[in-house]
PDB file of N, CA and C in Angstrom:
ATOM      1  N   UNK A   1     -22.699 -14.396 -65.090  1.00  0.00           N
ATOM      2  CA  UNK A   1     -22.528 -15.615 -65.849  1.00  0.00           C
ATOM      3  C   UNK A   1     -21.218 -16.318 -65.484  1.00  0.00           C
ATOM      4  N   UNK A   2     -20.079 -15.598 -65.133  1.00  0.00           N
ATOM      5  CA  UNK A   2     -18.644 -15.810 -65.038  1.00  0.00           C
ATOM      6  C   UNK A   2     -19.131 -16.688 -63.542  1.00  0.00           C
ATOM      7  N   UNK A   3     -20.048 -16.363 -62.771  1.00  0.00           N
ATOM      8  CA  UNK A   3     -20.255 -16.809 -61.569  1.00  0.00           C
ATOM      9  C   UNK A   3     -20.388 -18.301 -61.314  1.00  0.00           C
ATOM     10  N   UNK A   4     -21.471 -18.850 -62.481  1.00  0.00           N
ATOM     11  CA  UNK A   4     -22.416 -19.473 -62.528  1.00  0.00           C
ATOM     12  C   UNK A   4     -21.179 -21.214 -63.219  1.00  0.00           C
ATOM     13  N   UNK A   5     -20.591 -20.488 -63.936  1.00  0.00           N
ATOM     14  CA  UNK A   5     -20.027 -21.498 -64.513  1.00  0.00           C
ATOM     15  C   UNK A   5     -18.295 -21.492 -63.628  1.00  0.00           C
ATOM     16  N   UNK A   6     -18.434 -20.728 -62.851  1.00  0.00           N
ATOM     17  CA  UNK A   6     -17.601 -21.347 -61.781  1.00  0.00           C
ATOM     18  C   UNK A   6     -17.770 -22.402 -60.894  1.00  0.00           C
ATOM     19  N   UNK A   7     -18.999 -21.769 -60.364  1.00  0.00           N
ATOM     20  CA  UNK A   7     -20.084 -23.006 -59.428  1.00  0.00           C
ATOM     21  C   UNK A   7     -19.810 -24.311 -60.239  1.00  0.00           C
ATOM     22  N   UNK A   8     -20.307 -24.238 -61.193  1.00  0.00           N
ATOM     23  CA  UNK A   8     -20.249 -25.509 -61.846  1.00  0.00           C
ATOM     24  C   UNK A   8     -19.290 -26.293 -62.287  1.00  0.00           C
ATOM     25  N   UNK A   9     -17.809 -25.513 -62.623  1.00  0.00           N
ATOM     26  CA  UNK A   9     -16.751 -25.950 -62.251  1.00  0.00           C
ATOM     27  C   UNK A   9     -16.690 -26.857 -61.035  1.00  0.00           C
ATOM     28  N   UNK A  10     -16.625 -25.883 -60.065  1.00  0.00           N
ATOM     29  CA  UNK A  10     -16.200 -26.239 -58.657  1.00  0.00           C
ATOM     30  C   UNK A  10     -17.126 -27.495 -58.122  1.00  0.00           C
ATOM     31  N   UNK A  11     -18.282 -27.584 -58.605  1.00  0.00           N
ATOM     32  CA  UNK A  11     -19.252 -28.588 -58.266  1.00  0.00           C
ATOM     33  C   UNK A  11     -18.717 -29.855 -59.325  1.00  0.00           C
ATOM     34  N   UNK A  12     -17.887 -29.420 -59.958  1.00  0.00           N
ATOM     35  CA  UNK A  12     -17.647 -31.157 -61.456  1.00  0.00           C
ATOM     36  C   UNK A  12     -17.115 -31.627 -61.087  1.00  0.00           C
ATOM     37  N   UNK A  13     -16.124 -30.671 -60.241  1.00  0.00           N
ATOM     38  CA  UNK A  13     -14.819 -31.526 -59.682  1.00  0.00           C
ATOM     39  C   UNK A  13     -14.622 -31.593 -58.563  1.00  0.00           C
ATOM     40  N   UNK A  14     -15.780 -31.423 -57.818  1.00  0.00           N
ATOM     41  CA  UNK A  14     -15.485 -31.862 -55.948  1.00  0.00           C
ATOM     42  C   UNK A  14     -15.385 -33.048 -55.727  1.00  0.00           C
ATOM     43  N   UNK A  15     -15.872 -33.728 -56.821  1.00  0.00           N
ATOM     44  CA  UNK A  15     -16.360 -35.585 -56.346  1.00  0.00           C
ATOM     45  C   UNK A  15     -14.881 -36.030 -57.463  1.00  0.00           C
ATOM     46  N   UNK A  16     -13.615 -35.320 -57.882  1.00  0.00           N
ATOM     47  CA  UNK A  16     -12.428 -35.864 -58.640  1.00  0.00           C
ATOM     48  C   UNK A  16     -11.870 -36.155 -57.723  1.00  0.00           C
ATOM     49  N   UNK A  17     -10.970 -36.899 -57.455  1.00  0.00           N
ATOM     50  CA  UNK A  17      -9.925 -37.066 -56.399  1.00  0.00           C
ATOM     51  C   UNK A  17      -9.074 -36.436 -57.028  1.00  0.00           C
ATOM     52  N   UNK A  18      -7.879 -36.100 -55.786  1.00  0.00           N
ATOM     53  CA  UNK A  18      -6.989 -35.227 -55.758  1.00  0.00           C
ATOM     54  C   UNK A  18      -5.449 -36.129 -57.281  1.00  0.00           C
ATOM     55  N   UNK A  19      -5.774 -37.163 -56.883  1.00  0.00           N
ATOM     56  CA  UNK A  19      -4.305 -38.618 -57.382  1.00  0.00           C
ATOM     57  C   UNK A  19      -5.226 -38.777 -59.127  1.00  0.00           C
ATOM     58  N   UNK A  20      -6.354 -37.682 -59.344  1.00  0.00           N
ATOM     59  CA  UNK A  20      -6.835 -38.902 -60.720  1.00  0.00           C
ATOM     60  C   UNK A  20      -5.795 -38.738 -61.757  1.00  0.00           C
ATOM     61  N   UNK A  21      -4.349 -37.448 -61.893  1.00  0.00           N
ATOM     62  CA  UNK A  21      -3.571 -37.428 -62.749  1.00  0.00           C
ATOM     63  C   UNK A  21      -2.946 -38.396 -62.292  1.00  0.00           C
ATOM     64  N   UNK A  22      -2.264 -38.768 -60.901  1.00  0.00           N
ATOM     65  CA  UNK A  22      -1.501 -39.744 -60.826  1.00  0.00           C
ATOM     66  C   UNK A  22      -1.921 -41.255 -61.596  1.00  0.00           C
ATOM     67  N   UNK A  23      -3.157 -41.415 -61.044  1.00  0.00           N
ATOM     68  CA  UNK A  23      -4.011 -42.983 -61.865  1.00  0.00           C
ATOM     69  C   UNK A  23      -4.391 -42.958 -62.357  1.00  0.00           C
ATOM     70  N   UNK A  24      -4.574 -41.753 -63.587  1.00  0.00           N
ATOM     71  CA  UNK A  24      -4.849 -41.325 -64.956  1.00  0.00           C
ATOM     72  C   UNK A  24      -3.212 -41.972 -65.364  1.00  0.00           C
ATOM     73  N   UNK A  25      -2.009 -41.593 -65.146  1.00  0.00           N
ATOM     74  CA  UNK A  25      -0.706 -41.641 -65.551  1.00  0.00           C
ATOM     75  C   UNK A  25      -0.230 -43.311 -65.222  1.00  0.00           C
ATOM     76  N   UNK A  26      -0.631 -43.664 -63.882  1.00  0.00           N
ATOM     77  CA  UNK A  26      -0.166 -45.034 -64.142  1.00  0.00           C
ATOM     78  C   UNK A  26      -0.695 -45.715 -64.839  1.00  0.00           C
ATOM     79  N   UNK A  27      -2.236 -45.797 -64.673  1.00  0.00           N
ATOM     80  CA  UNK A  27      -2.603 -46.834 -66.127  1.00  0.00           C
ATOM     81  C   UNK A  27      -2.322 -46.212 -67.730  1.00  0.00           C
ATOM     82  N   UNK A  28      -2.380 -45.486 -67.746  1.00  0.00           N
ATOM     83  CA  UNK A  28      -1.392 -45.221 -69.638  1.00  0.00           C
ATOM     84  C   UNK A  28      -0.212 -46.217 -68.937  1.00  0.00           C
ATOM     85  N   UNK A  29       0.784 -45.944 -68.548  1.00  0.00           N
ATOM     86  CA  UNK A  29       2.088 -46.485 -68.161  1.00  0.00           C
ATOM     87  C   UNK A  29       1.956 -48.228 -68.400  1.00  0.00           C
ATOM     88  N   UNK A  30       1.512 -48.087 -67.292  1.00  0.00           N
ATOM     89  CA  UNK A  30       1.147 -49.600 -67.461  1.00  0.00           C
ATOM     90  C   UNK A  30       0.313 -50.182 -68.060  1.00  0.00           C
ATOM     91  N   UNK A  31      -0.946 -49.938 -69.180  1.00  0.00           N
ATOM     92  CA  UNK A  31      -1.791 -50.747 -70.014  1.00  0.00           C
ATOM     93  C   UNK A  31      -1.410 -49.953 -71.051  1.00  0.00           C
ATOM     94  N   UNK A  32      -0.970 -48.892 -71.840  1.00  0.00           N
ATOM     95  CA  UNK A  32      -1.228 -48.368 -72.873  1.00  0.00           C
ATOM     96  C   UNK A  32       0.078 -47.609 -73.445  1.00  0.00           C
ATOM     97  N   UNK A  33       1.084 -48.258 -72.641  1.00  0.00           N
ATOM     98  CA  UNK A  33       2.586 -47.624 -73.519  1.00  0.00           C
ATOM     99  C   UNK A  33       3.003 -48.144 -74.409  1.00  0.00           C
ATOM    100  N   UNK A  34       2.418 -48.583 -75.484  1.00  0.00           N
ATOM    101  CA  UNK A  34       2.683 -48.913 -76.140  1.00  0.00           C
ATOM    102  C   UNK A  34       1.682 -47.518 -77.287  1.00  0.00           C
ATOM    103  N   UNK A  35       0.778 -46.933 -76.793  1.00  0.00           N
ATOM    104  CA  UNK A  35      -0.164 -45.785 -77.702  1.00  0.00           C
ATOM    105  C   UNK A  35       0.775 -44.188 -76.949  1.00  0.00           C
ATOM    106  N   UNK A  36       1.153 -44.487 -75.821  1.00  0.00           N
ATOM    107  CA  UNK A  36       1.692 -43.090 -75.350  1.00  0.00           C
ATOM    108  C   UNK A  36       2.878 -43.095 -74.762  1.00  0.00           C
ATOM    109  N   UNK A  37       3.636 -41.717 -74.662  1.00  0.00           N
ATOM    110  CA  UNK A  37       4.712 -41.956 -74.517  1.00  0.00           C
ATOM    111  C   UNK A  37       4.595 -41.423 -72.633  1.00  0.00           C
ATOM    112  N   UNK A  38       4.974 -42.411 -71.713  1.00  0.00           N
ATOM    113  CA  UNK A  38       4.694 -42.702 -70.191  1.00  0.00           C
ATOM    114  C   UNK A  38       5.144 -40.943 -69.670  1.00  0.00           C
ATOM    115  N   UNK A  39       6.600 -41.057 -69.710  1.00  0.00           N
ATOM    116  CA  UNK A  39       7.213 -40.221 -69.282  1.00  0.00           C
ATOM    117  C   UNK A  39       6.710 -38.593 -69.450  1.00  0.00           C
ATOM    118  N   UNK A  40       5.771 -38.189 -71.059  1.00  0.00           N
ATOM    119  CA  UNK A  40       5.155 -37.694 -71.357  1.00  0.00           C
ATOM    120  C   UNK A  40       3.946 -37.102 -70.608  1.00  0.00           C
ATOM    121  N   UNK A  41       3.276 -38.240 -70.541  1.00  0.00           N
ATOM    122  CA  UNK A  41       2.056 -38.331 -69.800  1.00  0.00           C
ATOM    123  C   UNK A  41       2.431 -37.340 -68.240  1.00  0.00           C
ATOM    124  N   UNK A  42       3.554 -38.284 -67.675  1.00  0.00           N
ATOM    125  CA  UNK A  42       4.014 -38.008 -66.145  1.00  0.00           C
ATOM    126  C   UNK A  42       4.229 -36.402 -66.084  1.00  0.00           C
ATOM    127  N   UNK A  43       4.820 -36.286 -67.252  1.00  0.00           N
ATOM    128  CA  UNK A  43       5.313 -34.991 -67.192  1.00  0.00           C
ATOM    129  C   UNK A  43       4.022 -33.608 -67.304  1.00  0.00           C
ATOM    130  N   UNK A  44       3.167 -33.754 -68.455  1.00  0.00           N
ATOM    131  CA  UNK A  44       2.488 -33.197 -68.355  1.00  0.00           C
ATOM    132  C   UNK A  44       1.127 -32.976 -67.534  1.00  0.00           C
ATOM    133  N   UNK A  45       1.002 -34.106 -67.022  1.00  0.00           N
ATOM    134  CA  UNK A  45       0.164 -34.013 -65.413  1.00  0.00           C
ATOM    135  C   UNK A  45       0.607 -33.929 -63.644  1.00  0.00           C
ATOM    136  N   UNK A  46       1.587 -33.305 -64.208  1.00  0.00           N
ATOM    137  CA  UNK A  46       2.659 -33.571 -62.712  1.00  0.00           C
ATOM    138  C   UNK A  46       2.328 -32.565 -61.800  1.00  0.00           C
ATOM    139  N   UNK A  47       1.487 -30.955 -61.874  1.00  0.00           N
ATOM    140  CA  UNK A  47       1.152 -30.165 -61.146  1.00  0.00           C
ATOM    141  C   UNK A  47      -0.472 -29.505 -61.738  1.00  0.00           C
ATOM    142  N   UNK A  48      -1.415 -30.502 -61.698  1.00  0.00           N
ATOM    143  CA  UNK A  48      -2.481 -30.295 -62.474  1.00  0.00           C
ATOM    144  C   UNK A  48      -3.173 -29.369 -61.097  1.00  0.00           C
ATOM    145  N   UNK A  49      -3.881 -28.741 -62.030  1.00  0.00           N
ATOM    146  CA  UNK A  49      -5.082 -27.684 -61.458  1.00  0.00           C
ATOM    147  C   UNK A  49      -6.362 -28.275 -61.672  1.00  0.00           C
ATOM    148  N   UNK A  50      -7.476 -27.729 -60.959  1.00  0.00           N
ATOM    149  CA  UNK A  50      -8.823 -28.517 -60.803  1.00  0.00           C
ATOM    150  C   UNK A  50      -9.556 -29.108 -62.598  1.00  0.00           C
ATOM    151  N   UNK A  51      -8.906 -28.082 -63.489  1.00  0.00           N
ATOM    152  CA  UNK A  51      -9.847 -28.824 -64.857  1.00  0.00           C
ATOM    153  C   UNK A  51      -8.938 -29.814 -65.077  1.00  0.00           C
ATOM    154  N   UNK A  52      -7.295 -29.978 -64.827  1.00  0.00           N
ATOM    155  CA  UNK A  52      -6.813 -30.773 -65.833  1.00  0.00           C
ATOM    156  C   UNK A  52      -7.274 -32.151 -64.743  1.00  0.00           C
ATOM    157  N   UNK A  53      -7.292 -32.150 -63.662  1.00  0.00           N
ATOM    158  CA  UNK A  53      -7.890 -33.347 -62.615  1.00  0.00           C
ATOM    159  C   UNK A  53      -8.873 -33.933 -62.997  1.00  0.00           C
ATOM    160  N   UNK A  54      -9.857 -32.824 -63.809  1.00  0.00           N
ATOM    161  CA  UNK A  54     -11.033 -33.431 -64.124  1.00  0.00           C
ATOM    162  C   UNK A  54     -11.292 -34.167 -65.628  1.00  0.00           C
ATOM    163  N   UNK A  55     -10.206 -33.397 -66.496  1.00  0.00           N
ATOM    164  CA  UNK A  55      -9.723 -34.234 -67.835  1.00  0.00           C
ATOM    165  C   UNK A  55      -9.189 -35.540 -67.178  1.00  0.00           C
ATOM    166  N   UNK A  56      -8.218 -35.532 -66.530  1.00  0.00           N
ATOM    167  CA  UNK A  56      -7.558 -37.094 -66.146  1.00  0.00           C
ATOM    168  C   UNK A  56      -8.461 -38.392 -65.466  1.00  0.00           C
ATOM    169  N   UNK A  57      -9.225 -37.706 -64.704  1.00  0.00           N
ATOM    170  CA  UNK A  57     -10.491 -38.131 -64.645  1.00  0.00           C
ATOM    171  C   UNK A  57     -11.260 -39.140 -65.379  1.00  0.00           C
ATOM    172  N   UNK A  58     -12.016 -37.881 -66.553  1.00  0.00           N
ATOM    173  CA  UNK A  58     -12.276 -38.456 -67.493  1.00  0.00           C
ATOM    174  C   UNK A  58     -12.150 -39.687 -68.604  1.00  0.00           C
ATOM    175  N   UNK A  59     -10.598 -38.705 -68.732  1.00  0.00           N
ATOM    176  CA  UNK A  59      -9.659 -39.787 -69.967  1.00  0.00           C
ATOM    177  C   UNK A  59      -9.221 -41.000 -69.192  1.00  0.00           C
ATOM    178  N   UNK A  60      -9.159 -41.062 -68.186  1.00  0.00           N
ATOM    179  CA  UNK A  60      -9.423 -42.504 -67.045  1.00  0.00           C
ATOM    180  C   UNK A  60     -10.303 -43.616 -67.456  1.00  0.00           C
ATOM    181  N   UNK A  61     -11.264 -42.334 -67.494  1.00  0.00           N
ATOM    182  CA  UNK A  61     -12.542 -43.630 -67.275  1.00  0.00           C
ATOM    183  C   UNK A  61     -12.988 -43.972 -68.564  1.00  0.00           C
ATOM    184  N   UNK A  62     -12.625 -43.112 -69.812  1.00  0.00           N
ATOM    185  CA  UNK A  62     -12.722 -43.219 -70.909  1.00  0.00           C
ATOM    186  C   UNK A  62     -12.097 -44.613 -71.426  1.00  0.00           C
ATOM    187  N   UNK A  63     -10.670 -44.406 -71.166  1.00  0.00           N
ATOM    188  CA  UNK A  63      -9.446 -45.887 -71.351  1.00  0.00           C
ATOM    189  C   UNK A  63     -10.167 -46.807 -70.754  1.00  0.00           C
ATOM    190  N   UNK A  64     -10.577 -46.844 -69.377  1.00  0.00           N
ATOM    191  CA  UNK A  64     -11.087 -48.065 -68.832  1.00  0.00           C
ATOM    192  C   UNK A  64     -12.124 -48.760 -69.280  1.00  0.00           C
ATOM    193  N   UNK A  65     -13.091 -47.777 -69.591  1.00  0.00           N
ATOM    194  CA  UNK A  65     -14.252 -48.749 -70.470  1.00  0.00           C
ATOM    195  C   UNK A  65     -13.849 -49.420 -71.958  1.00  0.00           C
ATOM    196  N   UNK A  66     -12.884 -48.410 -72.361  1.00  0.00           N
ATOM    197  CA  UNK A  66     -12.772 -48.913 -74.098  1.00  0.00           C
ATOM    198  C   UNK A  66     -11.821 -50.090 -73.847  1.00  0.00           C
ATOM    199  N   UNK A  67     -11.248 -50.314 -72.564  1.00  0.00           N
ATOM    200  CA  UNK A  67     -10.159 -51.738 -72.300  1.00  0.00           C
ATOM    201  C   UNK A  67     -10.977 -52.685 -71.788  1.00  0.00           C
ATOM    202  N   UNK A  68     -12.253 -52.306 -70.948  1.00  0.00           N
ATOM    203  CA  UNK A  68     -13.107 -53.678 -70.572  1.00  0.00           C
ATOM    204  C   UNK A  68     -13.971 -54.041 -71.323  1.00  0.00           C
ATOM    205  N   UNK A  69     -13.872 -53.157 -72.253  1.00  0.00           N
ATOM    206  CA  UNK A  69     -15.414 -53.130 -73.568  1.00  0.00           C
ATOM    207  C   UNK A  69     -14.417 -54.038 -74.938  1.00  0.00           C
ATOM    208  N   UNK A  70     -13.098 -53.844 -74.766  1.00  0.00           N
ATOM    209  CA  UNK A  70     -12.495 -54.350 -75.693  1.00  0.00           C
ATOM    210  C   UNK A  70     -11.732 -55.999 -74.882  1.00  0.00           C
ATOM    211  N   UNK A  71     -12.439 -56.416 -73.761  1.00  0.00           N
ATOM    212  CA  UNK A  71     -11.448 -57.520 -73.262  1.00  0.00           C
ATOM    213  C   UNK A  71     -10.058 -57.488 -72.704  1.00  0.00           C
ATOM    214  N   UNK A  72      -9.599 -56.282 -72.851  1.00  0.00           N
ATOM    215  CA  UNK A  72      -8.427 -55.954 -71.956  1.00  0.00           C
ATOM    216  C   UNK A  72      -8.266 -55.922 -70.772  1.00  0.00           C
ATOM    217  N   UNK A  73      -7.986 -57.133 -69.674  1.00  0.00           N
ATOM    218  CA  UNK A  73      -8.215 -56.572 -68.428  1.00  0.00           C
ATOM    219  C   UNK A  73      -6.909 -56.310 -67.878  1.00  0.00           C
ATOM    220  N   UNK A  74      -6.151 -55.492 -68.231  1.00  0.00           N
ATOM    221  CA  UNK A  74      -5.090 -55.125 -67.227  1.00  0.00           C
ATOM    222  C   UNK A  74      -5.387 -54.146 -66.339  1.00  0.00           C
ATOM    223  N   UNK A  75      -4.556 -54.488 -64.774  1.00  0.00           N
ATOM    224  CA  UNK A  75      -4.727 -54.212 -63.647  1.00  0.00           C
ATOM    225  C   UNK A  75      -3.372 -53.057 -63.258  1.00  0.00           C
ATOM    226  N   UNK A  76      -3.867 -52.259 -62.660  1.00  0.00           N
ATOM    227  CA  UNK A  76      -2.515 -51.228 -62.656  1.00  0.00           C
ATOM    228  C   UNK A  76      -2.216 -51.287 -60.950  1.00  0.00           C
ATOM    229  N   UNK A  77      -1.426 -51.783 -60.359  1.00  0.00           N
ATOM    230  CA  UNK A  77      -1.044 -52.132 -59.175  1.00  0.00           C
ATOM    231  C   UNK A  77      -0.894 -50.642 -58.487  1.00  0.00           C
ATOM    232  N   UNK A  78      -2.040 -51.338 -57.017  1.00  0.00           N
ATOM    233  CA  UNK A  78      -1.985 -49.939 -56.051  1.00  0.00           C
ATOM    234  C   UNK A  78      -3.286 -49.369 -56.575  1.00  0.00           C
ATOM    235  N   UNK A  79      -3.675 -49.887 -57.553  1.00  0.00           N
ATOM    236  CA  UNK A  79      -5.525 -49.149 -57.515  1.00  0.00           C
ATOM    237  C   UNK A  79      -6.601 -49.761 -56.881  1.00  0.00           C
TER     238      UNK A  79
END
């Protein structure tokens, strides 16, 4: 079982890019410092391993829809 849900690990996050903490971290920084604290963010994604890549990921794409779903279009330079 320990096997199986490795695979599936390893298969969630082949298609993450390596930078999604980095552009998980700049857009908080730049659209949402005003809800988080930047430096925070930086800090605690600064040597991520394959799940937290795949949380940043996530919580990426999470922010991005609830900012285009809410009319927010800020642009985070270099994406």
């Amino acid at each position: 079982m320990r096997r199986v849900a490795a695979i599936f690990l390893a298969l969630g996050t082949a298609c993450v890019p390596e930078s999604a903490c980095d552009d998980y971290a700049d857009y908080v920084c730049e659209c949402r410092s005003d809800e988080y604290d930047c430096n925070q963010v930086r800090l605690e994604n600064s040597d991520p391993d394959a799940e937290q890549l795949s949380d940043c990921y996530a919580e990426l794409s999470r922010l991005e829809t609830e900012d285009a779903e809410s009319g927010n279009d800020c642009v985070v330079e270099g994406s």
